[in-house]
PDB file of N, CA and C in Angstrom:
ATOM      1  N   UNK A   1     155.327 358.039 324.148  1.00  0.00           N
ATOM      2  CA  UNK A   1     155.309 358.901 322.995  1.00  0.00           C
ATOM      3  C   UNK A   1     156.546 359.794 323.031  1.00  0.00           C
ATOM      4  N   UNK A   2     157.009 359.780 321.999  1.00  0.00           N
ATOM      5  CA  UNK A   2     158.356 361.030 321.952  1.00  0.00           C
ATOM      6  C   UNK A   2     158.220 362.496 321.875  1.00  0.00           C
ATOM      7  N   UNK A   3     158.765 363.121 322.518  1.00  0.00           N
ATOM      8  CA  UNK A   3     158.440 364.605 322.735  1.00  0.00           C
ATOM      9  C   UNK A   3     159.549 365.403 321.853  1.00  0.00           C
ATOM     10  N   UNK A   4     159.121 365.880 320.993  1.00  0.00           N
ATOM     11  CA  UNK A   4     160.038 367.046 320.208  1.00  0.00           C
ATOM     12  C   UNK A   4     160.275 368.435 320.667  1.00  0.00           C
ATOM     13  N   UNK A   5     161.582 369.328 321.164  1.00  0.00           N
ATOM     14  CA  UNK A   5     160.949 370.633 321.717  1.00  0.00           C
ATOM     15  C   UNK A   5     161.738 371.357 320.869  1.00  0.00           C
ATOM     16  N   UNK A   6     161.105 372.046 319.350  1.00  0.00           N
ATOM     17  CA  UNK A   6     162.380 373.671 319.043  1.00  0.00           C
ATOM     18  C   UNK A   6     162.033 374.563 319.917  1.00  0.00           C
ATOM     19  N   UNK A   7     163.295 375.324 320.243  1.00  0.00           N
ATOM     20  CA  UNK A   7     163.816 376.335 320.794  1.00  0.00           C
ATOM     21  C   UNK A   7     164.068 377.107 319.716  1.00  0.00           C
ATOM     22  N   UNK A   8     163.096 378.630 320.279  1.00  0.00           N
ATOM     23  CA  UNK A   8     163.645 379.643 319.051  1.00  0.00           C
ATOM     24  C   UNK A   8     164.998 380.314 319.815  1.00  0.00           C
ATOM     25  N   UNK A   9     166.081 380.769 319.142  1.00  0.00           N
ATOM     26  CA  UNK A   9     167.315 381.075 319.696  1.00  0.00           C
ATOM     27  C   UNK A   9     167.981 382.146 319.022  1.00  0.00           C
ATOM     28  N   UNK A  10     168.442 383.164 319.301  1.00  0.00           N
ATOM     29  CA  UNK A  10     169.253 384.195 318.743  1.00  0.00           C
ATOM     30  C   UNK A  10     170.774 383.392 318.170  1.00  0.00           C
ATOM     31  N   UNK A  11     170.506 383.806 316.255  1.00  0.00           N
ATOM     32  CA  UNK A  11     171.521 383.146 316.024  1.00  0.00           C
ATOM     33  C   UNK A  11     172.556 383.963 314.953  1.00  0.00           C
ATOM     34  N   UNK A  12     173.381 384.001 314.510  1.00  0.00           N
ATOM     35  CA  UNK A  12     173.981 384.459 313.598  1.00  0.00           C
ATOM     36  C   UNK A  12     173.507 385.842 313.259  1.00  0.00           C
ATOM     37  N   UNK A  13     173.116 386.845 313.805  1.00  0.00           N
ATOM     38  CA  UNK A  13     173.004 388.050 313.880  1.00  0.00           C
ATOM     39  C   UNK A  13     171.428 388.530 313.476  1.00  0.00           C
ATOM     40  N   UNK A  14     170.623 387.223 313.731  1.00  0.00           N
ATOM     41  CA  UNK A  14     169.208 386.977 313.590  1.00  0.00           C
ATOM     42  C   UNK A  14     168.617 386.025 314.452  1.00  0.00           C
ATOM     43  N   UNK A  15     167.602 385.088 313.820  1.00  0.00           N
ATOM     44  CA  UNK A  15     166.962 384.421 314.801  1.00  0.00           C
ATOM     45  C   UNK A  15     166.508 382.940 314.174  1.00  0.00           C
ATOM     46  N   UNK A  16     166.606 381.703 314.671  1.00  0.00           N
ATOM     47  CA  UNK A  16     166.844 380.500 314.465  1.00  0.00           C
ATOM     48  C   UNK A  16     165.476 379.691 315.290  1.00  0.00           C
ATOM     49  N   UNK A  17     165.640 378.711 314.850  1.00  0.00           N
ATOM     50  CA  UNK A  17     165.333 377.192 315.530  1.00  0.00           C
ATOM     51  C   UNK A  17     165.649 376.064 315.819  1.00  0.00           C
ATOM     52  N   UNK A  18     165.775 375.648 316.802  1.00  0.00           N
ATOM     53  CA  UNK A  18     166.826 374.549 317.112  1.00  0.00           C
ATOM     54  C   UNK A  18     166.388 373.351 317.832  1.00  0.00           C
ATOM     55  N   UNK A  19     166.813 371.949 317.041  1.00  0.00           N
ATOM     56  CA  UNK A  19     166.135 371.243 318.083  1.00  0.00           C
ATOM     57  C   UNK A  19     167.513 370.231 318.063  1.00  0.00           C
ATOM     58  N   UNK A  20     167.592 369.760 319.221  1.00  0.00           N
ATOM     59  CA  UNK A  20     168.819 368.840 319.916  1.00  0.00           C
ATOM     60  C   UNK A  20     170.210 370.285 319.407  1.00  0.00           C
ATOM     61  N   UNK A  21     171.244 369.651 318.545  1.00  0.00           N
ATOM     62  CA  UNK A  21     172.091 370.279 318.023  1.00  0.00           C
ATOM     63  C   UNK A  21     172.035 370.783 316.766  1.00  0.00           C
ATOM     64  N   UNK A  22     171.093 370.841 316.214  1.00  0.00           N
ATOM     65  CA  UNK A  22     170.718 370.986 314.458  1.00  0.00           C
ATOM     66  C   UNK A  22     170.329 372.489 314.833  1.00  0.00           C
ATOM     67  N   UNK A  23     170.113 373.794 314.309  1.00  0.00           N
ATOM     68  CA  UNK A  23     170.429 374.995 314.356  1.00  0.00           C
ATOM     69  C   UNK A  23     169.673 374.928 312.689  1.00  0.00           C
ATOM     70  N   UNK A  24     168.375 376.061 312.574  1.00  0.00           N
ATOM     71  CA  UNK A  24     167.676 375.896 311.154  1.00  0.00           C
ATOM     72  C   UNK A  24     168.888 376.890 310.961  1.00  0.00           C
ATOM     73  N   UNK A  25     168.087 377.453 309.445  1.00  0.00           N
ATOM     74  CA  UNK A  25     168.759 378.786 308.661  1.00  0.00           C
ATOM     75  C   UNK A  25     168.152 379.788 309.826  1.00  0.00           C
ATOM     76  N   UNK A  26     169.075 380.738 309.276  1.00  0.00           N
ATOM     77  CA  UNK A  26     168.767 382.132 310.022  1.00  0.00           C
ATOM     78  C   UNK A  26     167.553 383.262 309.458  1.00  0.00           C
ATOM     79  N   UNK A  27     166.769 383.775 310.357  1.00  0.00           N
ATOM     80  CA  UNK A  27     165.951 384.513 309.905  1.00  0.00           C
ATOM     81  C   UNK A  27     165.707 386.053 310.357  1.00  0.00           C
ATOM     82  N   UNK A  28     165.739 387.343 309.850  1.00  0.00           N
ATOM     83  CA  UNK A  28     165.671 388.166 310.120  1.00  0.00           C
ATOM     84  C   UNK A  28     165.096 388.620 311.230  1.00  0.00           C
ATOM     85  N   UNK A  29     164.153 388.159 311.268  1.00  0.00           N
ATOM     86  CA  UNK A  29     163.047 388.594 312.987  1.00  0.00           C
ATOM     87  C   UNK A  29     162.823 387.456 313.594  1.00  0.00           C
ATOM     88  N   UNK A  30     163.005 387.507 314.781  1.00  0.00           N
ATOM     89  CA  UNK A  30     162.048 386.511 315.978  1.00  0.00           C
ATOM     90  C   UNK A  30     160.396 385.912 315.253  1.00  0.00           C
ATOM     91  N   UNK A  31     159.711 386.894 314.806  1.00  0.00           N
ATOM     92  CA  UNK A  31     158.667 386.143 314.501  1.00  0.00           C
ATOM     93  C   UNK A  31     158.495 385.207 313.391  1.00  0.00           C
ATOM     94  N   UNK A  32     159.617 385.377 312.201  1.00  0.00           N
ATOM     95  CA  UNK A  32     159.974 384.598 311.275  1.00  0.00           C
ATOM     96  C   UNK A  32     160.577 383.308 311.739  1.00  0.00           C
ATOM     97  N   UNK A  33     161.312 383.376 312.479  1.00  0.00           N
ATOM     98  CA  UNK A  33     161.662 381.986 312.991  1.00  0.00           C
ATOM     99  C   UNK A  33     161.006 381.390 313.929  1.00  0.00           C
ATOM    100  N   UNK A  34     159.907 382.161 314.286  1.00  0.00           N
ATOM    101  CA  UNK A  34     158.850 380.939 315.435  1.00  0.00           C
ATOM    102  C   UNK A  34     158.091 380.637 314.115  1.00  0.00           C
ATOM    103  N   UNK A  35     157.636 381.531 312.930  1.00  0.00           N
ATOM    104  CA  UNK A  35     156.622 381.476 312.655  1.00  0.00           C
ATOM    105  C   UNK A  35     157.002 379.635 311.690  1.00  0.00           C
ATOM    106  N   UNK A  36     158.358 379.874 311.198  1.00  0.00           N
ATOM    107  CA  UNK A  36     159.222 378.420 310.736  1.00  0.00           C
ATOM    108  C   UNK A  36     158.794 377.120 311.327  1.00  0.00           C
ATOM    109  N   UNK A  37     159.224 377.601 312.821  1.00  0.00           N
ATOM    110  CA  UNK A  37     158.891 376.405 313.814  1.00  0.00           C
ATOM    111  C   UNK A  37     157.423 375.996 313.728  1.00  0.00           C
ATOM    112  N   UNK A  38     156.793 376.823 313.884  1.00  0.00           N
ATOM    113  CA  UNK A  38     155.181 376.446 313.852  1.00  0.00           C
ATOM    114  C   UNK A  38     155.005 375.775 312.585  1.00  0.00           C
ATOM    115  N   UNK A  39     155.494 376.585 311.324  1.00  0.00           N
ATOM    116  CA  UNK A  39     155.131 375.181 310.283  1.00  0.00           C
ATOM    117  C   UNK A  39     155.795 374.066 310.521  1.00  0.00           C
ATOM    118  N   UNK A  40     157.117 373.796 310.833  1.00  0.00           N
ATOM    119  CA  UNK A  40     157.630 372.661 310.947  1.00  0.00           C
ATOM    120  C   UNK A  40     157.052 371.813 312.111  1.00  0.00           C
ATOM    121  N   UNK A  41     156.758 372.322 313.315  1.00  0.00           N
ATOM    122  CA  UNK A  41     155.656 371.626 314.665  1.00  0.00           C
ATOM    123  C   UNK A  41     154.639 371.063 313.588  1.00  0.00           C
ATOM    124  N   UNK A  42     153.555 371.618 312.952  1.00  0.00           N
ATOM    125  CA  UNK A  42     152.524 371.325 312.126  1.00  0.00           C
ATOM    126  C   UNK A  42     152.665 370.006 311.373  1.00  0.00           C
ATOM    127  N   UNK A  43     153.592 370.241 310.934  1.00  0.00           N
ATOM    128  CA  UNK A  43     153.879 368.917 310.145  1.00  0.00           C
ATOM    129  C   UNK A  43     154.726 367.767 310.259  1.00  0.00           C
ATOM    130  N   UNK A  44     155.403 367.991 311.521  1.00  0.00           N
ATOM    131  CA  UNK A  44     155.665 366.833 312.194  1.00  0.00           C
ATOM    132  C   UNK A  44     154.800 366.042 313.131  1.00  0.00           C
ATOM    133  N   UNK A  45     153.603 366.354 313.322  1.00  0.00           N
ATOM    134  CA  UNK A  45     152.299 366.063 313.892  1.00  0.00           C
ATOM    135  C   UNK A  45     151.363 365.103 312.935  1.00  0.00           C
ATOM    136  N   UNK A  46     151.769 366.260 312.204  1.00  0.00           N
ATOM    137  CA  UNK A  46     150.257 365.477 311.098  1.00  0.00           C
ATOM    138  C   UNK A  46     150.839 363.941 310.693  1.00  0.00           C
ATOM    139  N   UNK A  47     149.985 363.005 310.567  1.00  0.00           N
ATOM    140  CA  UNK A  47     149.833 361.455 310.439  1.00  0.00           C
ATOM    141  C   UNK A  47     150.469 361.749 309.517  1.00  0.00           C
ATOM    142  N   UNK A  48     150.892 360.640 308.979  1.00  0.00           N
ATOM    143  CA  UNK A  48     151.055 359.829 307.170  1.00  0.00           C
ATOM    144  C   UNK A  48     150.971 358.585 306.925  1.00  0.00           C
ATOM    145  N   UNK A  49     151.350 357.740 306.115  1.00  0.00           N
ATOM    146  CA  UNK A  49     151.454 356.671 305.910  1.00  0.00           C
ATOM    147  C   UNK A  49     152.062 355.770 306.410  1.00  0.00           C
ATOM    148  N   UNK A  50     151.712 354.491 306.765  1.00  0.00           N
ATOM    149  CA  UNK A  50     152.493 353.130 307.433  1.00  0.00           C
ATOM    150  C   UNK A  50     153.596 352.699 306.305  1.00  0.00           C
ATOM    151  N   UNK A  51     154.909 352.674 306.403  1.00  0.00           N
ATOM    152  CA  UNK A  51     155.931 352.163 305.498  1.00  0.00           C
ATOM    153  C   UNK A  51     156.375 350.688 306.489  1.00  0.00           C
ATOM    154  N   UNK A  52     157.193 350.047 305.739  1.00  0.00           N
ATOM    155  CA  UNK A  52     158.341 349.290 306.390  1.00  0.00           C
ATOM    156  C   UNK A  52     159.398 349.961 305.729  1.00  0.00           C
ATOM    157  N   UNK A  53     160.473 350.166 306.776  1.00  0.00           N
ATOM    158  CA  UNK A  53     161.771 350.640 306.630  1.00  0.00           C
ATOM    159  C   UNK A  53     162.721 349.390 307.187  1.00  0.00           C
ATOM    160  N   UNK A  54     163.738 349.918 306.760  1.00  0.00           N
ATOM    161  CA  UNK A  54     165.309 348.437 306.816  1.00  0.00           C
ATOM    162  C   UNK A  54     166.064 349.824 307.257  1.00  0.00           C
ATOM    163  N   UNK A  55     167.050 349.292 308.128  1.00  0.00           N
ATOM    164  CA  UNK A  55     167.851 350.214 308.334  1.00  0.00           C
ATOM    165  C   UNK A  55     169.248 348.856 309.155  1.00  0.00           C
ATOM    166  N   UNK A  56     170.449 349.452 309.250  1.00  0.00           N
ATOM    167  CA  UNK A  56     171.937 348.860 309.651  1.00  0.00           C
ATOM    168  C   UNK A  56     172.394 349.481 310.440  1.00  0.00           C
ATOM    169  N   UNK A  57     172.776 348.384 311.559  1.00  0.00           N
ATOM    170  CA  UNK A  57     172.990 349.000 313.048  1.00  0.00           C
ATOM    171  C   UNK A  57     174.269 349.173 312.712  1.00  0.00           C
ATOM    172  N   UNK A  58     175.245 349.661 314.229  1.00  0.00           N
ATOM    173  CA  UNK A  58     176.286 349.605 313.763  1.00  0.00           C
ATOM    174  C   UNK A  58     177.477 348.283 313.607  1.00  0.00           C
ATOM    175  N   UNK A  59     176.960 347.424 314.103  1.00  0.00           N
ATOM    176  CA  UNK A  59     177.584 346.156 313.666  1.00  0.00           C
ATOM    177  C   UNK A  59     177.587 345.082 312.580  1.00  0.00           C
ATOM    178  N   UNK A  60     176.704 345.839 311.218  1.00  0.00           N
ATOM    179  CA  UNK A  60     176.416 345.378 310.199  1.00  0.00           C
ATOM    180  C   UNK A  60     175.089 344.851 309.973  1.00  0.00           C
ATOM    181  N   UNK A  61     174.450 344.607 311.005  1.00  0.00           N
ATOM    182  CA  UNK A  61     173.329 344.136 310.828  1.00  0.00           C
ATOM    183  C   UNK A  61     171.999 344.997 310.261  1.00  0.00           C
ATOM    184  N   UNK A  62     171.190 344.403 309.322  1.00  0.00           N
ATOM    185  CA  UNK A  62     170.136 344.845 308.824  1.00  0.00           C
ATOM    186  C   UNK A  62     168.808 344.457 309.826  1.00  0.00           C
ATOM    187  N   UNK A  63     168.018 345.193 309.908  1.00  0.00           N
ATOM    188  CA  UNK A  63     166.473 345.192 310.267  1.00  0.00           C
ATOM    189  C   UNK A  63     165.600 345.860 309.916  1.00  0.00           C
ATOM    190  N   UNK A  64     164.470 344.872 309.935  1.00  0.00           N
ATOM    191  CA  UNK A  64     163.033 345.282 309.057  1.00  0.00           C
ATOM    192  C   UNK A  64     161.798 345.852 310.028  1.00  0.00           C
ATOM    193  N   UNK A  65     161.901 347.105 310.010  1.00  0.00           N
ATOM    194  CA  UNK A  65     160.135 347.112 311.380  1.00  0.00           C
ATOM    195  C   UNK A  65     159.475 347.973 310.431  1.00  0.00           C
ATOM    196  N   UNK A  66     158.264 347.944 311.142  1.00  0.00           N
ATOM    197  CA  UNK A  66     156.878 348.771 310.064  1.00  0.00           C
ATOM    198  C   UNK A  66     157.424 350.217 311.090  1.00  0.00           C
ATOM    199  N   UNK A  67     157.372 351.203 310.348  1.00  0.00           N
ATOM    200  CA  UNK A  67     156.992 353.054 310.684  1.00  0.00           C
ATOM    201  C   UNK A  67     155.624 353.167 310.720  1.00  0.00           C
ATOM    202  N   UNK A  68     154.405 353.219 311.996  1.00  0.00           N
ATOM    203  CA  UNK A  68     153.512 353.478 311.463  1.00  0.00           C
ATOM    204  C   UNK A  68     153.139 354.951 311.469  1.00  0.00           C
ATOM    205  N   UNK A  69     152.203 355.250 310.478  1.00  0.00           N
ATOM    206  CA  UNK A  69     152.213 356.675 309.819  1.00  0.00           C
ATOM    207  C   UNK A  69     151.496 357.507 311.186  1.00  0.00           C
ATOM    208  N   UNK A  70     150.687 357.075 311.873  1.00  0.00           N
ATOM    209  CA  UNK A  70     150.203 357.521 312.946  1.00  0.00           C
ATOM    210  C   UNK A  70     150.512 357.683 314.551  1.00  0.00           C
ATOM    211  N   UNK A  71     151.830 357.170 314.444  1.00  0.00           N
ATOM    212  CA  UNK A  71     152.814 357.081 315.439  1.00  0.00           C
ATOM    213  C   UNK A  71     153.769 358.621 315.281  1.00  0.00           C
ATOM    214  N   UNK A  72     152.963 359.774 315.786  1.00  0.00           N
ATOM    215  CA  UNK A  72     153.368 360.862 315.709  1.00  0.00           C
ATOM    216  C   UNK A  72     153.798 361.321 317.330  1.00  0.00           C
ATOM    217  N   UNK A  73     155.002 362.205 317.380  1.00  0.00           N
ATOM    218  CA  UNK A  73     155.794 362.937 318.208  1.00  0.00           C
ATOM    219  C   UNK A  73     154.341 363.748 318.855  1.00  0.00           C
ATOM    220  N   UNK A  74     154.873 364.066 320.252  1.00  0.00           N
ATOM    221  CA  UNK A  74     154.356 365.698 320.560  1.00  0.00           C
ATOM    222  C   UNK A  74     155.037 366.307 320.299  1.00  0.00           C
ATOM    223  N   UNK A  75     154.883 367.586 320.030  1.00  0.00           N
ATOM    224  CA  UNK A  75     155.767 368.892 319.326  1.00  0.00           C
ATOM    225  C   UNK A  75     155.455 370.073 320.417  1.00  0.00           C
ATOM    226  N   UNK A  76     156.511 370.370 320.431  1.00  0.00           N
ATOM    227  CA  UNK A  76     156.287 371.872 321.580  1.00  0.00           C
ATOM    228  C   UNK A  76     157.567 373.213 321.004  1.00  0.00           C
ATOM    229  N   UNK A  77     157.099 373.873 320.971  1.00  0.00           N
ATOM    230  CA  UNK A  77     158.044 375.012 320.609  1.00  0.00           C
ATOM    231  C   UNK A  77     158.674 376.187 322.116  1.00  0.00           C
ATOM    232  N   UNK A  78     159.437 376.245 322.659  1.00  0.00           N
ATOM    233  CA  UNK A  78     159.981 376.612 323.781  1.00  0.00           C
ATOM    234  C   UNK A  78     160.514 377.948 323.394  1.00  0.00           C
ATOM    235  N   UNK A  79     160.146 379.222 323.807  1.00  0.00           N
ATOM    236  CA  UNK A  79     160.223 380.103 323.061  1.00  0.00           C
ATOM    237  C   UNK A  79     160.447 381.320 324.350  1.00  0.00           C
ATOM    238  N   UNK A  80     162.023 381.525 324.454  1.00  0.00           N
ATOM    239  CA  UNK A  80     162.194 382.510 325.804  1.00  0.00           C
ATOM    240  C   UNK A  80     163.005 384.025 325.074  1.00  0.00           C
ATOM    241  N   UNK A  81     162.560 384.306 323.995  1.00  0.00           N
ATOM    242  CA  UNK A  81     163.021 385.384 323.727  1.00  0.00           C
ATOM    243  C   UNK A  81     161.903 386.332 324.135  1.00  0.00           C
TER     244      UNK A  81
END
């Protein structure tokens, strides 16, 4: 299973969320930007629907696999402020 972790982080003269290198918008208080993360944790959890997706590697090639909707991340929010 894949593990997701935002980090809330002091950012731009406020307070952020960050997961890998992606950096959200900035938010006035620490608790505004966990409180972000927690909706965004929430709903990267919750199930959805089974699609098939196509996607192109980088050598031109196309491929077809099913996304299933219930094939959800763990989500953890890492929070050292």
């Amino acid at each position: 299973m894949t593990k997701i972790i935002y980090e809330i982080i002091q950012h731009d003269g406020g307070w952020a969320f960050k997961l890998g290198d992606t950096i959200s918008e900035t938010f006035a208080s620490h608790d505004g930007a966990y409180a972000a993360a927690k909706r965004v944790a929430i709903e990267q959890a919750r199930p959805g629907e089974t699609h098939g997706i196509s996607w192109e590697d980088e050598r031109g090639r196309w491929h077809d696999e099913i996304s299933p909707g219930d094939d959800r991340p763990e989500v953890e929010i890492q929070d050292k402020g």
